[in-house]
Every structure is written in structure tokens, then in C-alpha cells.
PDB file of N, CA and C in Angstrom:
ATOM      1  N   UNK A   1     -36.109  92.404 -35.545  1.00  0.00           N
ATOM      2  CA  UNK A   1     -37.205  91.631 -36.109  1.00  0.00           C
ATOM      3  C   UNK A   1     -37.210  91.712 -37.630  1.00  0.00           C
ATOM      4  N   UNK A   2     -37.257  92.560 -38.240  1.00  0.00           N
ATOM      5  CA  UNK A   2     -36.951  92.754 -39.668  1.00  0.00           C
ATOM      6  C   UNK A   2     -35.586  92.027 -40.327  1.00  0.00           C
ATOM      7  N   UNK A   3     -35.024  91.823 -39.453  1.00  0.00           N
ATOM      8  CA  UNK A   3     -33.789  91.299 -40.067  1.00  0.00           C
ATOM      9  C   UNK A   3     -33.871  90.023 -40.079  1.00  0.00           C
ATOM     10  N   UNK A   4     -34.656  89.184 -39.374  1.00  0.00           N
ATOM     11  CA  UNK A   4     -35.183  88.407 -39.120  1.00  0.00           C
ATOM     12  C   UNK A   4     -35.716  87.678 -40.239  1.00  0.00           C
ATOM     13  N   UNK A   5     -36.638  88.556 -40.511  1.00  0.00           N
ATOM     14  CA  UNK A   5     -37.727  88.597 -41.857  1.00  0.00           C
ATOM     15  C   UNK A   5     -36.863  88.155 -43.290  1.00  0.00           C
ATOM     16  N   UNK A   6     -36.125  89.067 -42.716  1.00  0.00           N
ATOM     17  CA  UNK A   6     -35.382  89.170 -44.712  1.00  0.00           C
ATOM     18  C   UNK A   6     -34.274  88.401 -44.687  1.00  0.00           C
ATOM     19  N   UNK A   7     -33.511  87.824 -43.661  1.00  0.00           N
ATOM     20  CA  UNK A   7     -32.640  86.611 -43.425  1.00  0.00           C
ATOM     21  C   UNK A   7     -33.526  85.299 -44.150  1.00  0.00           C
ATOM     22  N   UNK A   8     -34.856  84.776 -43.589  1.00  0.00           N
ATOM     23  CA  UNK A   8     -35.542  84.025 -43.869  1.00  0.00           C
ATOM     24  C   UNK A   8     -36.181  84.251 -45.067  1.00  0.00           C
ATOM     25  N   UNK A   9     -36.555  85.478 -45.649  1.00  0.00           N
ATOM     26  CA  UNK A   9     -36.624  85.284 -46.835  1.00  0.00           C
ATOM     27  C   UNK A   9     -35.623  84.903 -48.041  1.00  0.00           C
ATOM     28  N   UNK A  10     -34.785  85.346 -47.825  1.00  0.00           N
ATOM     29  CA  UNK A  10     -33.182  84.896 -48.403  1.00  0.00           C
ATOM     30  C   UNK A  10     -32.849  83.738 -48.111  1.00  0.00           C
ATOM     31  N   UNK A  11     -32.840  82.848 -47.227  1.00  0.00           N
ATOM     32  CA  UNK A  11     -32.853  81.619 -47.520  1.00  0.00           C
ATOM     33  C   UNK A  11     -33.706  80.796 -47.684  1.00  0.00           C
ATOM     34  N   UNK A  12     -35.570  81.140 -48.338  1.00  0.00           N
ATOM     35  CA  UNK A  12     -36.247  79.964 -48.623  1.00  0.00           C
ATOM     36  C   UNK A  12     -36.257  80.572 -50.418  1.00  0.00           C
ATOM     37  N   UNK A  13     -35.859  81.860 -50.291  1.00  0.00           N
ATOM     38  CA  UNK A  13     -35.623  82.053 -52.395  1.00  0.00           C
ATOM     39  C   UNK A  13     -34.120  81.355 -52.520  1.00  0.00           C
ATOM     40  N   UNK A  14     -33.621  80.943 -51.861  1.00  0.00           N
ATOM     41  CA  UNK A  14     -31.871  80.793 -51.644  1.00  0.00           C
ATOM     42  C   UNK A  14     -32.330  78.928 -52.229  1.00  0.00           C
ATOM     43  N   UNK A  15     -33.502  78.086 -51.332  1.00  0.00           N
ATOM     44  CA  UNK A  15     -33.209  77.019 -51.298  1.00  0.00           C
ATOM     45  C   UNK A  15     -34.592  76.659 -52.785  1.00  0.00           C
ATOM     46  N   UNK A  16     -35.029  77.631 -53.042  1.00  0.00           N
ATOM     47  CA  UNK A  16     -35.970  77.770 -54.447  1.00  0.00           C
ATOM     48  C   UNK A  16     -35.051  77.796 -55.483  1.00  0.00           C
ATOM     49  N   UNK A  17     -34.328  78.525 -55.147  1.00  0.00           N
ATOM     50  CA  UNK A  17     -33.323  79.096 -56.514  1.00  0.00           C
ATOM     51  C   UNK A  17     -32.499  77.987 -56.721  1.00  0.00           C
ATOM     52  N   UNK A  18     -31.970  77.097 -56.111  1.00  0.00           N
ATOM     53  CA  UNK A  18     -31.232  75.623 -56.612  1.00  0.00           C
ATOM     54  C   UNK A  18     -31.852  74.545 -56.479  1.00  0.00           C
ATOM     55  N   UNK A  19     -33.590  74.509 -57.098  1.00  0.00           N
ATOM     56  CA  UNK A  19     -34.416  73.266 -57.463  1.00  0.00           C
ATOM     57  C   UNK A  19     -34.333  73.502 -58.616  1.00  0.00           C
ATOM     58  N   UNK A  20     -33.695  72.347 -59.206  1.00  0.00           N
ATOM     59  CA  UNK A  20     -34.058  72.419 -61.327  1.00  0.00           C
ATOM     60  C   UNK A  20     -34.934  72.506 -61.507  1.00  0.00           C
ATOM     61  N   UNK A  21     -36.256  72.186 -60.967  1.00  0.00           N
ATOM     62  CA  UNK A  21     -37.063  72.398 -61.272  1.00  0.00           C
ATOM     63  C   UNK A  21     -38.041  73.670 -61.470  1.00  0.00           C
ATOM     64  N   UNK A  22     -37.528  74.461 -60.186  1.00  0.00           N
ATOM     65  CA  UNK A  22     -38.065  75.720 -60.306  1.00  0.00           C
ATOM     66  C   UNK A  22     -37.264  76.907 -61.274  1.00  0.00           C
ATOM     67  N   UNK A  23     -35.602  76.508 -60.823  1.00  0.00           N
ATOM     68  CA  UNK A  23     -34.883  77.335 -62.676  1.00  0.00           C
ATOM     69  C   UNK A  23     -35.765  76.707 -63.889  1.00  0.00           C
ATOM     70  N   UNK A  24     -35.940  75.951 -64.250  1.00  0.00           N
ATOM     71  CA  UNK A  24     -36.532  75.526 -64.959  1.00  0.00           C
ATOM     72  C   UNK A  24     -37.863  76.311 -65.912  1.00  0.00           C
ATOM     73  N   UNK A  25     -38.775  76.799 -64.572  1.00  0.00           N
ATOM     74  CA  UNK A  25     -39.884  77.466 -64.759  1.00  0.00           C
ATOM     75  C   UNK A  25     -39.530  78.748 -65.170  1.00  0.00           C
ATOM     76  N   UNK A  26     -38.289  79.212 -64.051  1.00  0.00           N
ATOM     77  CA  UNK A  26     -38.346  80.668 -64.084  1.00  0.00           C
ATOM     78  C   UNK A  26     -37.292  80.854 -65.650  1.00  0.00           C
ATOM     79  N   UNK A  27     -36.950  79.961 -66.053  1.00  0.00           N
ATOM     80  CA  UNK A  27     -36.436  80.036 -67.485  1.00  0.00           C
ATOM     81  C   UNK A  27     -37.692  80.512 -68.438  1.00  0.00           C
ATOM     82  N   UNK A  28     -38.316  79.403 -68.613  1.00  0.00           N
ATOM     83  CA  UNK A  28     -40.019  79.481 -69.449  1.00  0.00           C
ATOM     84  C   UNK A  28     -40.169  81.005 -69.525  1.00  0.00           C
ATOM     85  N   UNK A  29     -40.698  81.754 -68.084  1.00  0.00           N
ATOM     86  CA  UNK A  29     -40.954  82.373 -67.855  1.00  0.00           C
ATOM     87  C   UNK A  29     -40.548  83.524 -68.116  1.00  0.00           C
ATOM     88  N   UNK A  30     -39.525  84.041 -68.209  1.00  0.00           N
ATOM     89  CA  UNK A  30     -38.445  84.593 -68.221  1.00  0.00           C
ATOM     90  C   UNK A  30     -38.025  84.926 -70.035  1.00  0.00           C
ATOM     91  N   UNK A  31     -38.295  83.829 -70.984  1.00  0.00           N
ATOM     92  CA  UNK A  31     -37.887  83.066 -71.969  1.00  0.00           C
ATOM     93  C   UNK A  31     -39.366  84.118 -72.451  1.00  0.00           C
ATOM     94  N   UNK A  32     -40.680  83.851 -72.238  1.00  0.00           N
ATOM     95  CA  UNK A  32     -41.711  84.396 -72.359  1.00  0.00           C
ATOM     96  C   UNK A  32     -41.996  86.019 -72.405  1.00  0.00           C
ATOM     97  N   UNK A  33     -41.319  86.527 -71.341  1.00  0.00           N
ATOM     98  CA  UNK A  33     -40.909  87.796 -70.952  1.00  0.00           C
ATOM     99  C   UNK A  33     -40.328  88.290 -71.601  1.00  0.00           C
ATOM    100  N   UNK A  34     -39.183  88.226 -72.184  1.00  0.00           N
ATOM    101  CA  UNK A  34     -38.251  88.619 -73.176  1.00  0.00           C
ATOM    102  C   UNK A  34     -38.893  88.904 -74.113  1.00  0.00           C
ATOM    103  N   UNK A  35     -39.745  87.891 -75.420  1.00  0.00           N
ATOM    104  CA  UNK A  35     -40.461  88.286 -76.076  1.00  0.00           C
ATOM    105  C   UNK A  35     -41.348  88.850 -76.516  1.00  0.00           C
ATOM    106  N   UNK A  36     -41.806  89.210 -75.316  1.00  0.00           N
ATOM    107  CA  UNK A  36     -42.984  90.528 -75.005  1.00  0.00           C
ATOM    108  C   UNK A  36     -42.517  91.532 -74.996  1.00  0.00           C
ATOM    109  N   UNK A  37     -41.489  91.545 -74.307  1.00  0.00           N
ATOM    110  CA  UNK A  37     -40.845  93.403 -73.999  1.00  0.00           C
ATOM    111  C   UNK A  37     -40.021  93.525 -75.570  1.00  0.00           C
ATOM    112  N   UNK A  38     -39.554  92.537 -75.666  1.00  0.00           N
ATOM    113  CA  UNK A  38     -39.220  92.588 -77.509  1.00  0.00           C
ATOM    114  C   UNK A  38     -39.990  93.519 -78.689  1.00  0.00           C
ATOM    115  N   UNK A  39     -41.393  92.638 -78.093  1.00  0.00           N
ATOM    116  CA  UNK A  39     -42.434  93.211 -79.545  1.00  0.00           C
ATOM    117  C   UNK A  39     -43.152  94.098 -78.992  1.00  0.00           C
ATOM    118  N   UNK A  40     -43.013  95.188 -77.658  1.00  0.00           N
ATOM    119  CA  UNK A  40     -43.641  96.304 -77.213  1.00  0.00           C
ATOM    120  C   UNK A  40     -42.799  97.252 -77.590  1.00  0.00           C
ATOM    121  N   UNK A  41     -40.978  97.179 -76.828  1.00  0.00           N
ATOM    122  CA  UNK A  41     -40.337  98.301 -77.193  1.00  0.00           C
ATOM    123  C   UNK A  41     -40.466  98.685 -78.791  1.00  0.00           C
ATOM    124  N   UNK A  42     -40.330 100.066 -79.174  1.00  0.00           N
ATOM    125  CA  UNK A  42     -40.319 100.429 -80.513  1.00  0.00           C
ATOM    126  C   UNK A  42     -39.052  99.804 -81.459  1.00  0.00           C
ATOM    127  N   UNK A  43     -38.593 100.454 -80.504  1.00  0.00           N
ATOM    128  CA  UNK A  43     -36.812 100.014 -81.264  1.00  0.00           C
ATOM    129  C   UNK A  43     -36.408  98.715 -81.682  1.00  0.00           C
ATOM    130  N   UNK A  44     -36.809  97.989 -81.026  1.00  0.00           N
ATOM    131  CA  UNK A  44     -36.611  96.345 -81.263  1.00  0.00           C
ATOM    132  C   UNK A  44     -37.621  96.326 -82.385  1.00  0.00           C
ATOM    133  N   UNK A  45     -38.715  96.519 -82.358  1.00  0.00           N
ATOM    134  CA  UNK A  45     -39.514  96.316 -83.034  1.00  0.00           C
ATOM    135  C   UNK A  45     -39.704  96.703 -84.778  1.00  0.00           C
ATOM    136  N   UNK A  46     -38.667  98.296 -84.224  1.00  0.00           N
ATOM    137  CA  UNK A  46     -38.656  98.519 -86.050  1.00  0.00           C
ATOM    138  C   UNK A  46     -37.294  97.531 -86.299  1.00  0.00           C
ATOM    139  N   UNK A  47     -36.259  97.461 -86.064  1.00  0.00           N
ATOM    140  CA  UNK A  47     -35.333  95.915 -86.164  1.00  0.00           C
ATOM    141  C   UNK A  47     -35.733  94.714 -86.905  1.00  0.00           C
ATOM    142  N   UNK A  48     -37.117  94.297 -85.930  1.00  0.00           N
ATOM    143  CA  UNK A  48     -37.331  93.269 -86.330  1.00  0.00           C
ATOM    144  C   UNK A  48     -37.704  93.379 -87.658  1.00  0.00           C
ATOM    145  N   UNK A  49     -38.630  94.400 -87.717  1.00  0.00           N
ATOM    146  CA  UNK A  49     -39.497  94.720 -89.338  1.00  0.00           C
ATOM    147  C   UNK A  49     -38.484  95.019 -90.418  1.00  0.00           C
ATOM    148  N   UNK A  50     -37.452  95.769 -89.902  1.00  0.00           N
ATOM    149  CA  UNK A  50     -36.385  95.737 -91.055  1.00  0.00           C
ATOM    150  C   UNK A  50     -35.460  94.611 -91.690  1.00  0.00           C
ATOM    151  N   UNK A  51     -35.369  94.131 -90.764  1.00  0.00           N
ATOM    152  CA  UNK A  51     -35.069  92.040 -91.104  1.00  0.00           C
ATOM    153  C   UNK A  51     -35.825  91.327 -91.420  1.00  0.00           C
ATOM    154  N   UNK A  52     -36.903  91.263 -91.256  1.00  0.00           N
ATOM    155  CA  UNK A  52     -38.207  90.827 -92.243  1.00  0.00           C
ATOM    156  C   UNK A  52     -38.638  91.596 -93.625  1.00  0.00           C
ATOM    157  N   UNK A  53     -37.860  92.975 -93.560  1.00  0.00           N
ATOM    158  CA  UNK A  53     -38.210  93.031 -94.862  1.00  0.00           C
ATOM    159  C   UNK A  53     -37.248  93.036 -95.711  1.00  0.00           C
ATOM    160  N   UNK A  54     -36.052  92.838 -95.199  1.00  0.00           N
ATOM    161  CA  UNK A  54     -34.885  92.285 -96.344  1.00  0.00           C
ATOM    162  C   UNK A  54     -34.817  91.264 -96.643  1.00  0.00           C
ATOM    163  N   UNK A  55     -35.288  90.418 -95.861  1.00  0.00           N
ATOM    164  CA  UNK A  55     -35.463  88.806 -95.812  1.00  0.00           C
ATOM    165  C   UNK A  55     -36.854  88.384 -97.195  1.00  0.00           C
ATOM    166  N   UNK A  56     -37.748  89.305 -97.231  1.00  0.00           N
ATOM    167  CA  UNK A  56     -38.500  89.327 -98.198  1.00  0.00           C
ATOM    168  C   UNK A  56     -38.345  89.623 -99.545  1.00  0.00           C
ATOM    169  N   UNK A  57     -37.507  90.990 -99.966  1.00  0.00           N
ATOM    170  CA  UNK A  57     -36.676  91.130-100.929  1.00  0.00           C
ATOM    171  C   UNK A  57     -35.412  90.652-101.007  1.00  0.00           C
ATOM    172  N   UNK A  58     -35.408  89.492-100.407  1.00  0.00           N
ATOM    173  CA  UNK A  58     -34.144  88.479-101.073  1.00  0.00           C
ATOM    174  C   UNK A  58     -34.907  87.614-102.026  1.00  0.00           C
ATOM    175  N   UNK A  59     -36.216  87.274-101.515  1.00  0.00           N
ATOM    176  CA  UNK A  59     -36.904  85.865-101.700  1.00  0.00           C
ATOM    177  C   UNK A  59     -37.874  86.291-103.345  1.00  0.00           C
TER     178      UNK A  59
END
């Protein structure tokens, strides 16, 4: 019975996963995501500030 379960779940994310339309979303989404975990982690974050501030003492 379980196998059952997760057969059928695998093929209705199977027949989700090749609508353009829904890659589509989960791009956005995904696209959205990235930039969050971007400007939470530290590390990325002092990065970013250090490229913004050379970018400032160029200007």
C-alpha cells in the first residue's frame, strides 16, 4: 500500500514537473528564495557589502 502511495505521488509531481507553466512558477519562486537565503547568510552578506563598498570608492 505505501508503495502505492509514493508511485502515485511520483507520477502526478512527474506530470507537474513538465507543465511550463508550473517550471515557470517554481522558477519565480525559487529565483525569490535564493535572494533571501543570500541576504540572511552572513558570509554572502559581508561579500555583498564589500562590493558595494568598492563600488563606492571608485565613484
Amino acid at each position: 500500500m505505501a508503495l502505492d502511495v509514493i508511485l502515485q505521488a511520483f507520477v502526478t509531481l512527474n506530470g507537474l514537473a513538465t507543465s511550463p507553466i508550473v517550471l515557470l512558477v517554481l522558477a519565480f519562486i525559487g529565483a525569490y528564495l535564493g535572494t533571501r537565503v543570500v541576504e540572511v547568510i552572513p558570509f554572502t552578506r559581508r561579500i555583498i557589502e564589500r562590493r558595494e563598498t568598492q563600488a563606492a570608492e571608485r565613484d
